[in-house]
C-alpha atoms as a PDB file:
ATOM      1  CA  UNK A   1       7.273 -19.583  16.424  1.00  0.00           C
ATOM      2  CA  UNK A   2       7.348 -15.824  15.530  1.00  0.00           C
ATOM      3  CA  UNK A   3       4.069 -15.341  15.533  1.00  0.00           C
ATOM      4  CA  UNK A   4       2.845 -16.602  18.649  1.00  0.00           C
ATOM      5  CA  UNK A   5       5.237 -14.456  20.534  1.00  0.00           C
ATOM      6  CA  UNK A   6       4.394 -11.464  18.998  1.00  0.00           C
ATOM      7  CA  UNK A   7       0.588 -12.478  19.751  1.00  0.00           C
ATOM      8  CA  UNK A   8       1.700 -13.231  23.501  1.00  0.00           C
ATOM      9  CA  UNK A   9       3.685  -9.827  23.541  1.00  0.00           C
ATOM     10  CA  UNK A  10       0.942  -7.854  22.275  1.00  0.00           C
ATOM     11  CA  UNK A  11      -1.702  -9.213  24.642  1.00  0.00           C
ATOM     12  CA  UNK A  12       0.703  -9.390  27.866  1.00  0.00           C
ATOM     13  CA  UNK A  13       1.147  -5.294  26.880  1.00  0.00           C
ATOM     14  CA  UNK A  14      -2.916  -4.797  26.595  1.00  0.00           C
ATOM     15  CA  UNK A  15      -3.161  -6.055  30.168  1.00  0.00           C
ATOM     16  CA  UNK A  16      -0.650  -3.507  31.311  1.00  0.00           C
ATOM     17  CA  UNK A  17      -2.468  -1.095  29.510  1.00  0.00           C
ATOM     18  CA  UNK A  18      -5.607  -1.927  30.818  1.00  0.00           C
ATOM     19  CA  UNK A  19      -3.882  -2.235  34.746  1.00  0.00           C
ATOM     20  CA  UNK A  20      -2.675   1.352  34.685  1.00  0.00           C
ATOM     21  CA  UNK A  21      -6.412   2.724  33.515  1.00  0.00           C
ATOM     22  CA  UNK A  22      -7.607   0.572  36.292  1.00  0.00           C
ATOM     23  CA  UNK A  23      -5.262   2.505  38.625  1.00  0.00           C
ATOM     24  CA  UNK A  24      -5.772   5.663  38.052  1.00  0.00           C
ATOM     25  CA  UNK A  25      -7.367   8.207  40.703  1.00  0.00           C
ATOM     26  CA  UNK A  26     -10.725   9.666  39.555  1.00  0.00           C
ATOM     27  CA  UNK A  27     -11.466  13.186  40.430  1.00  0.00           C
ATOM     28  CA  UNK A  28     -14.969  13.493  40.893  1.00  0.00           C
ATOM     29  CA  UNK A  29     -15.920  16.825  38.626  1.00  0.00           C
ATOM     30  CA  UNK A  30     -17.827  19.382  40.412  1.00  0.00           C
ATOM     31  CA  UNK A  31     -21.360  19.540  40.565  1.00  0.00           C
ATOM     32  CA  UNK A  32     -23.516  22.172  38.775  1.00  0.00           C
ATOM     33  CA  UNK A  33     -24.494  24.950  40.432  1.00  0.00           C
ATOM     34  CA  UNK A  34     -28.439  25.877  40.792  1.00  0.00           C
ATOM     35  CA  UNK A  35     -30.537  28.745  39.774  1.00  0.00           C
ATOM     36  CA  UNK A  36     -31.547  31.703  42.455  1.00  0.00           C
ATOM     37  CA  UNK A  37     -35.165  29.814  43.142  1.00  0.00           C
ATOM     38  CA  UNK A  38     -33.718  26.431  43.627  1.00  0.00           C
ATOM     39  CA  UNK A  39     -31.640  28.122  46.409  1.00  0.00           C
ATOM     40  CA  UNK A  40     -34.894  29.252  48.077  1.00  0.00           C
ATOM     41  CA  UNK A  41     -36.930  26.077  47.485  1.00  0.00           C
ATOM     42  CA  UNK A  42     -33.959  23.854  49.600  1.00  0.00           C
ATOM     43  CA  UNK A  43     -33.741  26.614  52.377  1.00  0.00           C
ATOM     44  CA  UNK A  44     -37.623  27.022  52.879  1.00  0.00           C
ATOM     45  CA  UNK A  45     -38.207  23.402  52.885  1.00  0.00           C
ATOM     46  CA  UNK A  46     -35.313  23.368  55.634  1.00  0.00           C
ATOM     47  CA  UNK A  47     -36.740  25.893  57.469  1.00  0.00           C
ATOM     48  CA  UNK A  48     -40.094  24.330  57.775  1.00  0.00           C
ATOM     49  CA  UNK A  49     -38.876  21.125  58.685  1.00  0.00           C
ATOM     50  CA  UNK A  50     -37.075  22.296  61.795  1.00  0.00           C
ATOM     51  CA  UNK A  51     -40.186  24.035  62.890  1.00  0.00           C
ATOM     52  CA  UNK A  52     -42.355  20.939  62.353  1.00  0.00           C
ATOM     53  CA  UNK A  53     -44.384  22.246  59.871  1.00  0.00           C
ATOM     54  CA  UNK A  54     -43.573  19.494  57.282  1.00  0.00           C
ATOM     55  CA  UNK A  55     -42.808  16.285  57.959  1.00  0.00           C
ATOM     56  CA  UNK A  56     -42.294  14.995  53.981  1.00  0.00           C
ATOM     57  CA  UNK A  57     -41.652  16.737  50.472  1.00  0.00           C
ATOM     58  CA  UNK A  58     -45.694  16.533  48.955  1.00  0.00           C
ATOM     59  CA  UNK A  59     -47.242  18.405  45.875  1.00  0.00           C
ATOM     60  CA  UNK A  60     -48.628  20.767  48.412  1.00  0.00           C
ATOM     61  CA  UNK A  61     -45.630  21.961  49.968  1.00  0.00           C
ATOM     62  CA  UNK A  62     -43.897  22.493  47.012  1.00  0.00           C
ATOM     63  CA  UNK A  63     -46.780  24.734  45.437  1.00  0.00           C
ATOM     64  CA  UNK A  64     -46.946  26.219  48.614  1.00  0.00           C
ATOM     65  CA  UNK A  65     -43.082  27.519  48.133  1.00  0.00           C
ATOM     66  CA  UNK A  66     -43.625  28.234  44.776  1.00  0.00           C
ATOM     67  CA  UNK A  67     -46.062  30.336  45.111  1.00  0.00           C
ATOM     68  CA  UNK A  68     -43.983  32.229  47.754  1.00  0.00           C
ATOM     69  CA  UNK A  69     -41.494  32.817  45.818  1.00  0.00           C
ATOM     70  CA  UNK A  70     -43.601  34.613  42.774  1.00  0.00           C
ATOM     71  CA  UNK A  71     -44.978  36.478  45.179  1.00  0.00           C
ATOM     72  CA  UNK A  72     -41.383  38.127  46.526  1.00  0.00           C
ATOM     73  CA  UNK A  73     -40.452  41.332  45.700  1.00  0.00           C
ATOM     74  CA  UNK A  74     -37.397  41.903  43.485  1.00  0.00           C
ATOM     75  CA  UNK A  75     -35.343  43.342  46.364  1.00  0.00           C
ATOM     76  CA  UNK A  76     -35.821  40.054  48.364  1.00  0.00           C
ATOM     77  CA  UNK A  77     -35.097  37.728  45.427  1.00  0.00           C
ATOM     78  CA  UNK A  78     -31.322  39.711  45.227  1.00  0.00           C
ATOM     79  CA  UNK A  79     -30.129  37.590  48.161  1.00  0.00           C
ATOM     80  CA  UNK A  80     -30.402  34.237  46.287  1.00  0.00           C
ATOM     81  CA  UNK A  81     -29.634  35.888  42.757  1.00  0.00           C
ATOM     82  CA  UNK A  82     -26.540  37.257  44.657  1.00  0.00           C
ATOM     83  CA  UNK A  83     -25.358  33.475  46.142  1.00  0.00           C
ATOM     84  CA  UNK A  84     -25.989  31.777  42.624  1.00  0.00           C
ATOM     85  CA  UNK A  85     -23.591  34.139  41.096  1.00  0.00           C
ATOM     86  CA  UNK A  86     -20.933  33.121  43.768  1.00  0.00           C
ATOM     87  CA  UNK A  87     -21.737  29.565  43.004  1.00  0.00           C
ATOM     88  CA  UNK A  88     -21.603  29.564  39.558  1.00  0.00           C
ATOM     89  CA  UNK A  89     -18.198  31.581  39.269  1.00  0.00           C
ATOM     90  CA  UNK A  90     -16.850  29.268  42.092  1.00  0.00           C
ATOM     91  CA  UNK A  91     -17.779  26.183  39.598  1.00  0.00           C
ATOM     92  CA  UNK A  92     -16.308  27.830  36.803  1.00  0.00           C
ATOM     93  CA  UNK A  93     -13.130  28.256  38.084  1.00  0.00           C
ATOM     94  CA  UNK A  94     -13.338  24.757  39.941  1.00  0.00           C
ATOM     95  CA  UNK A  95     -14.289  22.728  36.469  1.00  0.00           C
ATOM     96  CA  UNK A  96     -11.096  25.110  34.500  1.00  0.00           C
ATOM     97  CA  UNK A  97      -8.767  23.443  36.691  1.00  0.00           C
ATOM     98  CA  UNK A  98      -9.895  19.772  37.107  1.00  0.00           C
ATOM     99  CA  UNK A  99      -8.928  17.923  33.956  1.00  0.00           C
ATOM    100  CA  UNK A 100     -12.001  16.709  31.885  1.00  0.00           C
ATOM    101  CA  UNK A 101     -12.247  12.800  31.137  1.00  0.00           C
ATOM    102  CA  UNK A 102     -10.703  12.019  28.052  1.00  0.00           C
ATOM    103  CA  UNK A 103     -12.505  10.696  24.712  1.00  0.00           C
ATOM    104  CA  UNK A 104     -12.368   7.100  24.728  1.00  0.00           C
ATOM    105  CA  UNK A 105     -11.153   5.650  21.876  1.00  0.00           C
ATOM    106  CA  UNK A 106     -12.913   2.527  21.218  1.00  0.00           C
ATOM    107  CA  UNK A 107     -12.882   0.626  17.950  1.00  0.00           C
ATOM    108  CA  UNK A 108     -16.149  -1.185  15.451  1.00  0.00           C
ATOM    109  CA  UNK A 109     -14.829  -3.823  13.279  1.00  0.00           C
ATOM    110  CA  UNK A 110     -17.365  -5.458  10.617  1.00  0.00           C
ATOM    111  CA  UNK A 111     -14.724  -8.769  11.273  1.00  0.00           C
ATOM    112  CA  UNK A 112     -17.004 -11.437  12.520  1.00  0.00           C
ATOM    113  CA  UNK A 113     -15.614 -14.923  13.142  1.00  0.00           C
ATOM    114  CA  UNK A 114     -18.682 -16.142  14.925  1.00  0.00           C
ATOM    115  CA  UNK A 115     -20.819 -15.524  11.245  1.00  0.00           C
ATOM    116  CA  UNK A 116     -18.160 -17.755   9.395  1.00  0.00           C
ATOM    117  CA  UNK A 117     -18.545 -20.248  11.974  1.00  0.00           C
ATOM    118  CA  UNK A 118     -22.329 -20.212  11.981  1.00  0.00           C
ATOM    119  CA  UNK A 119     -22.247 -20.012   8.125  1.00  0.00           C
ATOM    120  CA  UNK A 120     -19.672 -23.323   7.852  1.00  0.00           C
ATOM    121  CA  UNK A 121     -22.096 -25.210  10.733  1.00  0.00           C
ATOM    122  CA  UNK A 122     -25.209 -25.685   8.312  1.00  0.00           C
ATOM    123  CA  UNK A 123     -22.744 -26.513   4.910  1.00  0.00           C
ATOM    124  CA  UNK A 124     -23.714 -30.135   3.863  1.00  0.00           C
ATOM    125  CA  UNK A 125     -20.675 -32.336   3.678  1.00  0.00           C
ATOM    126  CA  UNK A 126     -19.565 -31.696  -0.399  1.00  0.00           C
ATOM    127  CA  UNK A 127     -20.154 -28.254   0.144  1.00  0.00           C
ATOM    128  CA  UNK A 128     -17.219 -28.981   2.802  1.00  0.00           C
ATOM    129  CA  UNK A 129     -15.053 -31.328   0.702  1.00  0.00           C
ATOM    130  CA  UNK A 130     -15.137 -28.283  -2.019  1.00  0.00           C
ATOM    131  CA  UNK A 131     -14.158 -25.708  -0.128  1.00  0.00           C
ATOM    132  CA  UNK A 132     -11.181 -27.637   1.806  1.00  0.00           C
ATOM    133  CA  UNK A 133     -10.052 -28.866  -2.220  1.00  0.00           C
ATOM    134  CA  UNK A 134     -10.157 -25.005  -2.785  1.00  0.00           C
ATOM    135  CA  UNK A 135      -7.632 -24.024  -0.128  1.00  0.00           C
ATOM    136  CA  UNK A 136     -10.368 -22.806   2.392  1.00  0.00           C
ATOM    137  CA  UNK A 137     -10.217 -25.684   4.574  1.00  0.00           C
ATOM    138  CA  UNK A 138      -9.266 -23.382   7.477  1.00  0.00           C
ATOM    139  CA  UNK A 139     -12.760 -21.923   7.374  1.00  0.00           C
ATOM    140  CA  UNK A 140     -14.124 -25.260   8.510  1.00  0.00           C
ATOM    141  CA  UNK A 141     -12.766 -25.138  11.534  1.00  0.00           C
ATOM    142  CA  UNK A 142     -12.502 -21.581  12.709  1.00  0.00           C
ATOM    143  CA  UNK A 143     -14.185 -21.511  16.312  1.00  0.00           C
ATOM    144  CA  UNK A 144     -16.999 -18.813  17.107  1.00  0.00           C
ATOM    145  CA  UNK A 145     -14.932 -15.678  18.717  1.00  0.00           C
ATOM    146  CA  UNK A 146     -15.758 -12.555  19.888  1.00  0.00           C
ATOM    147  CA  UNK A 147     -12.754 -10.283  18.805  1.00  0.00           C
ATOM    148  CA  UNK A 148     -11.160  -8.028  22.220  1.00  0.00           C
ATOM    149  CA  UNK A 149     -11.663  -4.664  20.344  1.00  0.00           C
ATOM    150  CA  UNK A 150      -9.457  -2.703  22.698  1.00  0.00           C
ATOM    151  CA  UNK A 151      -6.734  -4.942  22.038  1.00  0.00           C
ATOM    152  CA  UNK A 152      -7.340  -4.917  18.124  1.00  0.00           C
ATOM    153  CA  UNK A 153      -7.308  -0.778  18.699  1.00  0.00           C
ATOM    154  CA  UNK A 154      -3.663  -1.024  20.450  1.00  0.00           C
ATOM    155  CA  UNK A 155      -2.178  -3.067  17.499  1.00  0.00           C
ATOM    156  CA  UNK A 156      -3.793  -0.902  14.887  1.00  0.00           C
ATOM    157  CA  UNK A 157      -1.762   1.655  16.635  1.00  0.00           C
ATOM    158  CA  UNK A 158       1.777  -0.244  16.839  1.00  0.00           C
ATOM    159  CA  UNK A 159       1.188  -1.151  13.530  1.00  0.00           C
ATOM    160  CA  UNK A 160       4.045   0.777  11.017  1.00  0.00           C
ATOM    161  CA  UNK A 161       2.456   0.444   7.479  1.00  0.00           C
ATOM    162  CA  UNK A 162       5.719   1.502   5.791  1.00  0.00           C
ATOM    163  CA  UNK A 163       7.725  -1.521   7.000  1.00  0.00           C
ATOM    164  CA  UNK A 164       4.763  -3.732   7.494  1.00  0.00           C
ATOM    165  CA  UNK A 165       5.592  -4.348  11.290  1.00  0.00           C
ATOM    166  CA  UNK A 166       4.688  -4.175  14.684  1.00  0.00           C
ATOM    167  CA  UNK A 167       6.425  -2.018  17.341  1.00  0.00           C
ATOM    168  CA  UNK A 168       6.202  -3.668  20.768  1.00  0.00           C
ATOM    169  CA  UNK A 169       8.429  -2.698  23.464  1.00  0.00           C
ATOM    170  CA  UNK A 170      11.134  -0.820  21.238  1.00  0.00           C
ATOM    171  CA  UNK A 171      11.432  -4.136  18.788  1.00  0.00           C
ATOM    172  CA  UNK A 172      10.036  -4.080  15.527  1.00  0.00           C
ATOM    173  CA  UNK A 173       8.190  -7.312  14.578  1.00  0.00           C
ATOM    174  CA  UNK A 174       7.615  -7.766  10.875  1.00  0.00           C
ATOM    175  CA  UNK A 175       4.645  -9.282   9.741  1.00  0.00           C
ATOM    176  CA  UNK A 176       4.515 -11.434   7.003  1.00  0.00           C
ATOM    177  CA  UNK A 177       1.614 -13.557   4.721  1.00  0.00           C
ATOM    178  CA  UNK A 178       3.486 -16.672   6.522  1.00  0.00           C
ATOM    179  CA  UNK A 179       1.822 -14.952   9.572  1.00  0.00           C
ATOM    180  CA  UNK A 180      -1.109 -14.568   7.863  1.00  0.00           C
ATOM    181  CA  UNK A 181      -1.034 -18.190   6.736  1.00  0.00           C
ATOM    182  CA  UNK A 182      -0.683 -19.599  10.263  1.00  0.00           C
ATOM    183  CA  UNK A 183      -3.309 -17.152  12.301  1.00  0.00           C
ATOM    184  CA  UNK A 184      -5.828 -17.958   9.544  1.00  0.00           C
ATOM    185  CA  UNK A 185      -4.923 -20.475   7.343  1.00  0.00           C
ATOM    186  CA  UNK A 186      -5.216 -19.461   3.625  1.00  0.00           C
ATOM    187  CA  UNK A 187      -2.281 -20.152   1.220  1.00  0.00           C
ATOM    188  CA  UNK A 188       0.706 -17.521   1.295  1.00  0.00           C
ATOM    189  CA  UNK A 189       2.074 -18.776  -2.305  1.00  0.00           C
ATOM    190  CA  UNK A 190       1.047 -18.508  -5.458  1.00  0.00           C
ATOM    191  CA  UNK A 191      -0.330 -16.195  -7.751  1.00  0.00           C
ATOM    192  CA  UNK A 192      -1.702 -13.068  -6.794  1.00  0.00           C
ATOM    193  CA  UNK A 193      -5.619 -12.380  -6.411  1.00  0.00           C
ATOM    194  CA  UNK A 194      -6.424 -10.419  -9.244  1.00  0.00           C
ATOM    195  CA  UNK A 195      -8.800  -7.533  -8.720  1.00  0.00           C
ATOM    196  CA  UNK A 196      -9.459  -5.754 -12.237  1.00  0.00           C
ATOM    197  CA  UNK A 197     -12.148  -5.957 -14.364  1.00  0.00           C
ATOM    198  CA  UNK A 198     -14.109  -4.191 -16.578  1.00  0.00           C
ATOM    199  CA  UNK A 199     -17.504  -3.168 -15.670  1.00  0.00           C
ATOM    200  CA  UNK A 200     -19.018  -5.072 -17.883  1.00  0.00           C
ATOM    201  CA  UNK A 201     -17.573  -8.229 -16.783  1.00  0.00           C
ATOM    202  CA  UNK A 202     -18.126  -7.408 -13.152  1.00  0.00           C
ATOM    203  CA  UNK A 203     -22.108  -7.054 -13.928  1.00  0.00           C
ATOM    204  CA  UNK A 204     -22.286 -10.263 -15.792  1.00  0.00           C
ATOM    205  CA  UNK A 205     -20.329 -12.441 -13.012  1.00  0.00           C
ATOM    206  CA  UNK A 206     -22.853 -10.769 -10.873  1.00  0.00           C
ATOM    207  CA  UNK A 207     -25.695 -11.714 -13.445  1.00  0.00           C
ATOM    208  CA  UNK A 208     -24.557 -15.449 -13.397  1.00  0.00           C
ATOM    209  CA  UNK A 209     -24.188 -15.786  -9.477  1.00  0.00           C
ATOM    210  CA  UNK A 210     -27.750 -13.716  -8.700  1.00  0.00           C
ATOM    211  CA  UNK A 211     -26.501 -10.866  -7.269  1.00  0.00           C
ATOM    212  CA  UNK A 212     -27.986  -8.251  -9.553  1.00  0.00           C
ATOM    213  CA  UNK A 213     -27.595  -5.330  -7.259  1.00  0.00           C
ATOM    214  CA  UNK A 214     -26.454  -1.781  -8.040  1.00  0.00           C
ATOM    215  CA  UNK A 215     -22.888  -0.949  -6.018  1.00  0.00           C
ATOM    216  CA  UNK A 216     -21.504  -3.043  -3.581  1.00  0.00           C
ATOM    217  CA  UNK A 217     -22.668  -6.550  -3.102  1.00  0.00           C
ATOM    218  CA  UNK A 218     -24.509  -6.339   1.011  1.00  0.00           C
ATOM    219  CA  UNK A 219     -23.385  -9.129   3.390  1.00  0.00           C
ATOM    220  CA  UNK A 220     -26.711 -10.169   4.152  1.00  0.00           C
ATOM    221  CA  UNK A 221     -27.698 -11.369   0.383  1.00  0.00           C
ATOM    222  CA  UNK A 222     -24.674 -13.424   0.039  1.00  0.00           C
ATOM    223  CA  UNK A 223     -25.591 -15.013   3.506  1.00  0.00           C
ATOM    224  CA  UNK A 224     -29.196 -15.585   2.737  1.00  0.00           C
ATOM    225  CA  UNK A 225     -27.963 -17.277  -0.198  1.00  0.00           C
ATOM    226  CA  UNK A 226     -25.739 -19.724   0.938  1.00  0.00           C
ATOM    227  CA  UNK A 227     -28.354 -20.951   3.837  1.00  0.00           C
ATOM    228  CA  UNK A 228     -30.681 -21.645   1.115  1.00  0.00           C
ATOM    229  CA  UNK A 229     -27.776 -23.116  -1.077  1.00  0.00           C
ATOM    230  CA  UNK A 230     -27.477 -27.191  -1.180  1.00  0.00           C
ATOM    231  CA  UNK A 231     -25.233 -27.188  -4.530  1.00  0.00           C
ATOM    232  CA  UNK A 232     -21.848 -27.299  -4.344  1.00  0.00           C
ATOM    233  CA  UNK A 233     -20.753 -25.761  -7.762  1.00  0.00           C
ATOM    234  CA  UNK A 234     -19.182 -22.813  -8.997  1.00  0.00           C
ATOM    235  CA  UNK A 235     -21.612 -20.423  -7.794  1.00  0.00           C
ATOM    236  CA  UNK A 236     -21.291 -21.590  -4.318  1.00  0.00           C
ATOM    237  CA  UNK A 237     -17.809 -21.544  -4.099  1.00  0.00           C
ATOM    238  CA  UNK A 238     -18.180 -17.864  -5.348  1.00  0.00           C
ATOM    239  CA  UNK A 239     -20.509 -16.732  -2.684  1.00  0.00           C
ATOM    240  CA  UNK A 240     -19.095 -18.574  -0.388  1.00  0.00           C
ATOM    241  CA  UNK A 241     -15.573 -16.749  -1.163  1.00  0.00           C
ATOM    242  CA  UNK A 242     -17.472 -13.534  -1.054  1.00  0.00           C
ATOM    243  CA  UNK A 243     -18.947 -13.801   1.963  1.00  0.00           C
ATOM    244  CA  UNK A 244     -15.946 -14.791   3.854  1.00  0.00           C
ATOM    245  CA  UNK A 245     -13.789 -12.035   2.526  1.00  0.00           C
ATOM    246  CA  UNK A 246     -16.334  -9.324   3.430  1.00  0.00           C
ATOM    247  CA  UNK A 247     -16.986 -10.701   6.808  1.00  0.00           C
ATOM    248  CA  UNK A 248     -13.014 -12.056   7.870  1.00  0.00           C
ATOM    249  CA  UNK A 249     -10.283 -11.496   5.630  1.00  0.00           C
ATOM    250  CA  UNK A 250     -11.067  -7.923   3.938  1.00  0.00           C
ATOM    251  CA  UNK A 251     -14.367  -6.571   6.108  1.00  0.00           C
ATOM    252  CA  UNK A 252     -14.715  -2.710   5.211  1.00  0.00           C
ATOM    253  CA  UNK A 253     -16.485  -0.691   8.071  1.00  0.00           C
ATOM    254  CA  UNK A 254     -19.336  -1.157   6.494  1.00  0.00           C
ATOM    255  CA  UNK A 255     -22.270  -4.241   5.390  1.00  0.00           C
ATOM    256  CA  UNK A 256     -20.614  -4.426   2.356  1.00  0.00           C
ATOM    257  CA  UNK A 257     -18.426  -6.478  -0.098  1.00  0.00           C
ATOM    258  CA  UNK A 258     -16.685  -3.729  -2.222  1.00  0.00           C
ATOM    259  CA  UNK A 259     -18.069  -4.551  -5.893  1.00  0.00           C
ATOM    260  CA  UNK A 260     -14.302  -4.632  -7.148  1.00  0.00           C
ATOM    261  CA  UNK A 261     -13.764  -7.947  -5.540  1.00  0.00           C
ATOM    262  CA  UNK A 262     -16.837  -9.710  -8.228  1.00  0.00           C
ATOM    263  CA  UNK A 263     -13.901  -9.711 -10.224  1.00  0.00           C
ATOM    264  CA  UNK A 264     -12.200 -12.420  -8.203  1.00  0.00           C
ATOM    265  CA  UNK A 265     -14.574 -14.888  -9.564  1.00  0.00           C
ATOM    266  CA  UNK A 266     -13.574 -14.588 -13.267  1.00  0.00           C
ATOM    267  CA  UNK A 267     -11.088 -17.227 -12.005  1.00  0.00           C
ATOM    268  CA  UNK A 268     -12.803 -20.063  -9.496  1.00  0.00           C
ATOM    269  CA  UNK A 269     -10.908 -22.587 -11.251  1.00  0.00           C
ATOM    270  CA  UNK A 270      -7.832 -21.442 -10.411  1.00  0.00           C
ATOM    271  CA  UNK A 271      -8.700 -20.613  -5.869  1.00  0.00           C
ATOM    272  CA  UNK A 272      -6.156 -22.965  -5.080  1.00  0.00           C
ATOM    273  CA  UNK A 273      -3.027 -22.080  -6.665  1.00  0.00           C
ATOM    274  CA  UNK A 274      -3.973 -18.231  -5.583  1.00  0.00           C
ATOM    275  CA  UNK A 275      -1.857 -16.351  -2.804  1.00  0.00           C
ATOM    276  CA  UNK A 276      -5.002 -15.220  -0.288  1.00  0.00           C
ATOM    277  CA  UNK A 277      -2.391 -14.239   2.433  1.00  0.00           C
ATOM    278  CA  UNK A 278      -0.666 -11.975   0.229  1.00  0.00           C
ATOM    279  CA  UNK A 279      -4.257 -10.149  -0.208  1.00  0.00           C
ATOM    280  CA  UNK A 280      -5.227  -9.982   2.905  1.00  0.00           C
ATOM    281  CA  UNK A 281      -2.246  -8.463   3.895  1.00  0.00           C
ATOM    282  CA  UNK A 282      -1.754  -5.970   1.226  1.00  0.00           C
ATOM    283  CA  UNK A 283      -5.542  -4.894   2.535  1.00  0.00           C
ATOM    284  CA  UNK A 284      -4.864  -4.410   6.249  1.00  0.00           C
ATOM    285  CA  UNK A 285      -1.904  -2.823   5.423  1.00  0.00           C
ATOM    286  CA  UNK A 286      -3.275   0.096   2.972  1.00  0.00           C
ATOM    287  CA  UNK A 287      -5.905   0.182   5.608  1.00  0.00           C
ATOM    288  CA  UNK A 288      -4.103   1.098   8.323  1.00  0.00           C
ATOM    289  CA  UNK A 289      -2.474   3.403   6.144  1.00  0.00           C
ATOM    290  CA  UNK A 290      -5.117   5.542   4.810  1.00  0.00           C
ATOM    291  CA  UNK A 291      -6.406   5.903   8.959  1.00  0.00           C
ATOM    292  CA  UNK A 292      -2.981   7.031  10.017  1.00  0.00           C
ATOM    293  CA  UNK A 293      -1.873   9.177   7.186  1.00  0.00           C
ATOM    294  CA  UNK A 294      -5.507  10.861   6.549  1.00  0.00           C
ATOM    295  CA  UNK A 295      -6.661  11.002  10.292  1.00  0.00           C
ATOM    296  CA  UNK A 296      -9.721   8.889   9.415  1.00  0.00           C
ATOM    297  CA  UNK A 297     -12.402   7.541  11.633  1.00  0.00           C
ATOM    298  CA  UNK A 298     -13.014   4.292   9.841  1.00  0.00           C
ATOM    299  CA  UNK A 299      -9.761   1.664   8.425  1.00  0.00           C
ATOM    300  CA  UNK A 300     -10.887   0.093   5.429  1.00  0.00           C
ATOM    301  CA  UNK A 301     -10.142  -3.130   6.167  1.00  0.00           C
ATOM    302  CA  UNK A 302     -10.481  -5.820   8.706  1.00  0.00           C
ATOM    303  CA  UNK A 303     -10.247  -3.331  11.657  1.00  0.00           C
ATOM    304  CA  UNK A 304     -12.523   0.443  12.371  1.00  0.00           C
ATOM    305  CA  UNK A 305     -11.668   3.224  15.144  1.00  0.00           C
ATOM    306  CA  UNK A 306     -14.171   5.718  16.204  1.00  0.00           C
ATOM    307  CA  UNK A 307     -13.827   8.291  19.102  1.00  0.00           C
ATOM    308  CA  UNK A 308     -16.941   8.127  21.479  1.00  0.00           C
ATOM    309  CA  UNK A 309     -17.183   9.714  25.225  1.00  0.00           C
ATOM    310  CA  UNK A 310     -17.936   7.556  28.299  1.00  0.00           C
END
C-alpha cells in the first residue's frame, strides 16, 4: 500500500541521515588557555620534581607555591603575564577558525502511545465493547511504543502543509485521512468533528463530566478519572475520548487538552458516524504550519521541536 512505502522510505532516509552524522570527522576544539599563576604553579611543581624535592602533588606543596608566588615582585610575575597573553591570542585565533558544533535540533512530543496502552490495559470488558461500538476499537489494541523523535523531527521537516504531502527523495507523497485511518485506525468518513461552542455550554459539559477546572482540561485529571472509572456510560466514553485525543491524536506541547475540544462531547451519540481522521489531520497539518511559517519552537499538535546544544 501507499502508506507503508512512504513509512519504509522515510525511515530507510533517517538511517542515512543518521550514517553520515556517524561519519563525520570531529575536530577536537582547542583547549582554554590559563591565567599567568597557573603557568607558574605547573612549572614550579616541574621543577621540584626533577630535583627530588617532591615526590606527589599534597596541600603542602601547593601552599608552599602559592605563597611564592604572592611573594614575587611585579617585574618577575611579567614573564608568565607575558606567555598567557601569547596563549590566549593563539586560542583566539585557533577557536575563530575551527567551526563550532552545531545546535542540535532535537524534538519533545506530548504523543504517548505507551499511556493509551496502559490506560486500555486496566478497562473492564464493557468499557471495551463501548468503545470498539464507538469506532475506537483501534485503541484496544495499540501496542506500548516509544516514538524515534529524530525521525518524527525529519518528517516534520519534509512535511509541505500547503499540499498536505511529504517530500522524500524529490517525490511528493500526499497524505491523506485514508492514511490516517490505516496508521491509527479511526474512521476517515463521515461527518466532521465539530469544535464550536459557546462558553456556556463548554462549562456545563464540563460540569456534567467533573471536570470543573478553569482553562484547559490537564491530562492527568482525565487519567485519574478513568482508573477510578468502572461505568461504562456517557461520561466515560467522554473522558475516555478526551484523554486519547490529548495524549495521541491532537497532543499540544503541553499537559493539556485545549478546552475547545469539551465541545466534542455535545454529541457522544453520534462518535461513530464522525470523521476522526479528517481531524486529526486537519490538526497536524495547521500545526506544522504555524512552526514553519512563524519560526516557532513548539508545533501544536501531535509533534514539538526545540533547539538544545550537546
Amino acid at each position: 500500500m501507499k502508506t507503508t512505502r512512504i513509512l519504509y522510505a522515510t525511515r530507510s532516509m533517517g538511517r542515512v541521515e543518521n550514517i553520515e552524522e556517524q561519519g563525520a570527522v570531529q575536530v577536537p576544539p582547542p583547549k582554554r588557555p590559563v591565567g599567568p599563576f597557573l603557568i607558574y604553579y605547573k612549572k614550579q611543581l616541574e621543577l621540584m620534581k626533577s630535583k627530588g624535592i617532591v615526590d606527589k602533588i599534597s596541600t603542602t606543596v601547593k601552599k608552599e607555591i602559592r605563597e611564592k608566588w604572592m611573594n614575587l615582585d611585579e617585574d618577575s610575575k611579567l614573564e608568565y603575564k607575558k606567555e598567557a597573553r601569547e596563549n590566549s591570542e593563539k586560542y583566539a585565533n585557533l577557536s575563530h577558525n575551527i567551526p563550532r558544533k552545531a545546535r542540535k535540533v532535537s524534538l519533545y512530543t506530548r504523543c504517548a502511545p505507551n499511556h493509551v496502552h496502559l490506560m486500555v490495559s486496566n478497562l473492564n470488558e464493557r468499557q471495551r465493547f463501548v468503545l470498539r461500538e464507538m469506532g475506537f476499537g483501534s485503541m484496544l489494541d495499540l501496542r506500548s511504543i516509544q516514538l524515534n523523535r529524530d525521525f518524527c523531527k525529519w518528517l516534520v521537516d519534509h512535511v509541505d502543509h500547503n499540499s498536505c504531502a511529504l517530500d522524500i527523495c524529490g517525490r511528493r507523497l500526499p497524505i491523506s485521512t485514508k492514511d490516517v485511518e490505516f496508521i491509527l485506525g479511526v474512521k476517515s468518513s463521515g461527518v466532521d468533528v465539530s469544535i464550536v461552542a459557546s462558553v456556556e455550554e463548554i462549562n456545563h459539559i464540563c460540569q456534567q463530566h467533573g471536570l470543573n477546572v478553569v482553562g484547559d482540561i490537564p491530562i492527568n485529571l482525565l487519567e485519574g478519572k478513568l482508573k477510578e472509572m468502572k461505568t461504562s456510560g456517557k461520561e466515560f466514553v467522554g473522558c475516555f475520548v478526551l484523554f486519547v485525543l490529548g495524549t495521541l491524536l491532537c497532543p499540544t506541547p503541553k499537559p493539556y487538552i485545549k478546552r475547545s475540544f469539551i465541545s466534542i462531547l455535545l454529541n457522544i451519540d453520534e462518535f461513530k458516524s464522525l470523521n476522526w481522521a479528517k481531524l486529526v489531520l486537519d490538526f497536524l497539518i495547521r500545526g506544522v504550519r504555524k512552526y514553519k511559517e512563524k519560526n516557532r519552537v513548539g508545533v501544536s499538535s501531535s509533534v514539538s521541536v526545540k533547539e538544545t546544544k550537546e
